[in-house]
Each structure stands twice: as structure tokens, then as C-alpha cells.
C-alpha atoms as a PDB file:
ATOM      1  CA  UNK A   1     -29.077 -49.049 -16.544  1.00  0.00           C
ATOM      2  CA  UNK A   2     -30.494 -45.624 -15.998  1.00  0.00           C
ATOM      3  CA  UNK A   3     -28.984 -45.139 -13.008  1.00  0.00           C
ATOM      4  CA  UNK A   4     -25.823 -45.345 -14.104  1.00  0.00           C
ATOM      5  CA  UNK A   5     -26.016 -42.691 -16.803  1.00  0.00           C
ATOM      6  CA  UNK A   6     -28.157 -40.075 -14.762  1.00  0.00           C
ATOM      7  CA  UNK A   7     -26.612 -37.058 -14.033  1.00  0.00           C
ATOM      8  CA  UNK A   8     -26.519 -35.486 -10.161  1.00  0.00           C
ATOM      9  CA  UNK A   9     -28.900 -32.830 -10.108  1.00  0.00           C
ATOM     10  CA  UNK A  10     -26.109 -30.183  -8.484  1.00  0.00           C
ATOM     11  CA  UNK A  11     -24.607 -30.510 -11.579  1.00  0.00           C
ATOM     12  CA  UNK A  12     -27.126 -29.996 -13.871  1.00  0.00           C
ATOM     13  CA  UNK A  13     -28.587 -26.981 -12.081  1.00  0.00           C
ATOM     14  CA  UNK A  14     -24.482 -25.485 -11.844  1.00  0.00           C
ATOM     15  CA  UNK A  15     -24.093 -26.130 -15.680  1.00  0.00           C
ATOM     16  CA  UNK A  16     -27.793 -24.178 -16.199  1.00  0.00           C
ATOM     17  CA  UNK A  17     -26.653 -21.368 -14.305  1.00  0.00           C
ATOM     18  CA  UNK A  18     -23.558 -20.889 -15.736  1.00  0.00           C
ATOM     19  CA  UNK A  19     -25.885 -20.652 -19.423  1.00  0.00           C
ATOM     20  CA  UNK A  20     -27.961 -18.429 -17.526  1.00  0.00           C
ATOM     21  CA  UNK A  21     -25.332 -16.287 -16.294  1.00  0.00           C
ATOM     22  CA  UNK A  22     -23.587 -16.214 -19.663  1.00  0.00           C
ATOM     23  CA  UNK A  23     -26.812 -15.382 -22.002  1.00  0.00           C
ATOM     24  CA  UNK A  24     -27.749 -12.700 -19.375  1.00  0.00           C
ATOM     25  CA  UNK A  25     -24.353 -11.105 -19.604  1.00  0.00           C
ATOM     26  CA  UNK A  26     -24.859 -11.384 -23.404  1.00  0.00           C
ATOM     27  CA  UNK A  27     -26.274  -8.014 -24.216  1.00  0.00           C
ATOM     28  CA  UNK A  28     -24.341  -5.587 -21.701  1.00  0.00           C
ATOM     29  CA  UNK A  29     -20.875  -7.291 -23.133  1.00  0.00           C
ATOM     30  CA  UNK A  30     -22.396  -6.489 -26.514  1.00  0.00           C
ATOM     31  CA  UNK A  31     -23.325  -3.028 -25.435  1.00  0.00           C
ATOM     32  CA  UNK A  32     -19.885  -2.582 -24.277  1.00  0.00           C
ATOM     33  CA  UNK A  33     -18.145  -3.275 -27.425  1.00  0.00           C
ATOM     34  CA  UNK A  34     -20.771  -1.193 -29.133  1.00  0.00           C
ATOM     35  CA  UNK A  35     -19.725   1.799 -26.758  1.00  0.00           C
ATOM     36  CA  UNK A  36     -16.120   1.054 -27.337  1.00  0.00           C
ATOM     37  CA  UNK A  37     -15.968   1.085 -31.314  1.00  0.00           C
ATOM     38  CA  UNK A  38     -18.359   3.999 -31.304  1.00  0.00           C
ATOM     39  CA  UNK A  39     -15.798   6.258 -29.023  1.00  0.00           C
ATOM     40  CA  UNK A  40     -12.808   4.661 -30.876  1.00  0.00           C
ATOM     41  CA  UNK A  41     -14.399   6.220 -34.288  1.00  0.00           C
ATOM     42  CA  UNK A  42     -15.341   9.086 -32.869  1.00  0.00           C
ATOM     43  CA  UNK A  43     -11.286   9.242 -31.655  1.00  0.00           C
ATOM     44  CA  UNK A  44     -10.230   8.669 -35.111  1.00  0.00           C
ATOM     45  CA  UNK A  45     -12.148  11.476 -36.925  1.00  0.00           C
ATOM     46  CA  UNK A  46     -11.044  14.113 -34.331  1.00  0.00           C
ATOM     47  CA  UNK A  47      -7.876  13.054 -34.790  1.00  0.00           C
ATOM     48  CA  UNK A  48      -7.778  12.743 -39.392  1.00  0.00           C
ATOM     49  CA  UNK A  49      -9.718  16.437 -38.684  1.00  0.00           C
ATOM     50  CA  UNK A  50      -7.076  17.868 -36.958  1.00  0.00           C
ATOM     51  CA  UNK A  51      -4.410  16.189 -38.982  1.00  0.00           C
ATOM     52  CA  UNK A  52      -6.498  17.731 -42.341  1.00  0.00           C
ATOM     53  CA  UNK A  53      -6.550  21.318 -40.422  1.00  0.00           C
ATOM     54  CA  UNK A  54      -2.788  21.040 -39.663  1.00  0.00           C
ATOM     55  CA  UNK A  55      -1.477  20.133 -43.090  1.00  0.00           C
ATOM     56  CA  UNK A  56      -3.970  23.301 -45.078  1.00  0.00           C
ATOM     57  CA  UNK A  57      -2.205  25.636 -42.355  1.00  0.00           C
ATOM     58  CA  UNK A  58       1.051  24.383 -44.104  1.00  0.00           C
ATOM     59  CA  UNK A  59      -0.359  25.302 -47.234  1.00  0.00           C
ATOM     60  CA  UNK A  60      -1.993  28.545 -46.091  1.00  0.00           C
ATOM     61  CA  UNK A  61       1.704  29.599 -45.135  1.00  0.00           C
ATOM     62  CA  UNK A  62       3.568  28.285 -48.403  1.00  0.00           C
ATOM     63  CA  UNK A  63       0.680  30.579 -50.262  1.00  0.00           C
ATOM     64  CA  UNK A  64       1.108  33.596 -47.954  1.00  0.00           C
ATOM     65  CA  UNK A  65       4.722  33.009 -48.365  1.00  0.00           C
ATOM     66  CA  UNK A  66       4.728  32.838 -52.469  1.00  0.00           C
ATOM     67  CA  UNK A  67       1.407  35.972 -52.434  1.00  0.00           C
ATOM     68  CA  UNK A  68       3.930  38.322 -50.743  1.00  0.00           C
ATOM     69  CA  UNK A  69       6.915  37.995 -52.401  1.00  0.00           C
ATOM     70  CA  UNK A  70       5.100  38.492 -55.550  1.00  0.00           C
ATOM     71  CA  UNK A  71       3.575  41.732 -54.503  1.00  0.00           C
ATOM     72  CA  UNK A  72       6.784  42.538 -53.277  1.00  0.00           C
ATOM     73  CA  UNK A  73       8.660  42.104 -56.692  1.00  0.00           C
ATOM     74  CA  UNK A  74       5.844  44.177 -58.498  1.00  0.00           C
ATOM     75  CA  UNK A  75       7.737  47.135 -57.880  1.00  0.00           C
ATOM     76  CA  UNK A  76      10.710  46.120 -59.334  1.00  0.00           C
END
């Protein structure tokens, strides 16, 4: 009877590498998505800064705009 349910020891020591290989691999694949939500953030503030920078030049110009022409219709 325990013959028949032993297991051939090429399999077991395939199936213990492939848990070996896959626990090793582990960390670097976790170090890797670290790396690649950290540059993705950093990506996304760059870009909202120079979206904020962009729209206060619009309002830098519209105040400009409205500063001059009243100093302009002081005079008359």
C-alpha cells in the first residue's frame, strides 16, 4: 500500500525547486514594483506641477492684461 501512493523523488525535488525558485524571486519582483510605483509618482507630481505652473501663467497674463488697461484709462 505505500508503494502505490509514494511519490518519484524527481518529482518531488522539481516541485521544491520550482518553490525555491519562486520564494527567491519573491523580493526582487517586489522590489521591482516598489521601483515602478515610486517613479510613476514621482511622474505624476512633475507632471500636476507643471500643469499648476501653466494654468497661474494664464492668470498672470489675464492680471497683466486687466493692471494695464486700468493704468491706461487713468488718464482719461
Amino acid at each position: 500500500m505505500a508503494d502505490s501512493t509514494a511519490v518519484n523523488a524527481q518529482i518531488t525535488d522539481a516541485v521544491t525547486q520550482t518553490n525555491v525558485k519562486v520564494v527567491a524571486e519573491a523580493p526582487a519582483q517586489a522590489i521591482a514594483s516598489l521601483y515602478q510605483v515610486a517613479s510613476h509618482s514621482a511622474g505624476l507630481s512633475l507632471q500636476n506641477a507643471v500643469q499648476s505652473q501653466q494654468s497661474l501663467n494664464q492668470i498672470s497674463t489675464a492680471v497683466v492684461s486687466k493692471a494695464v488697461a486700468l493704468i491706461m484709462a487713468i488718464g482719461e
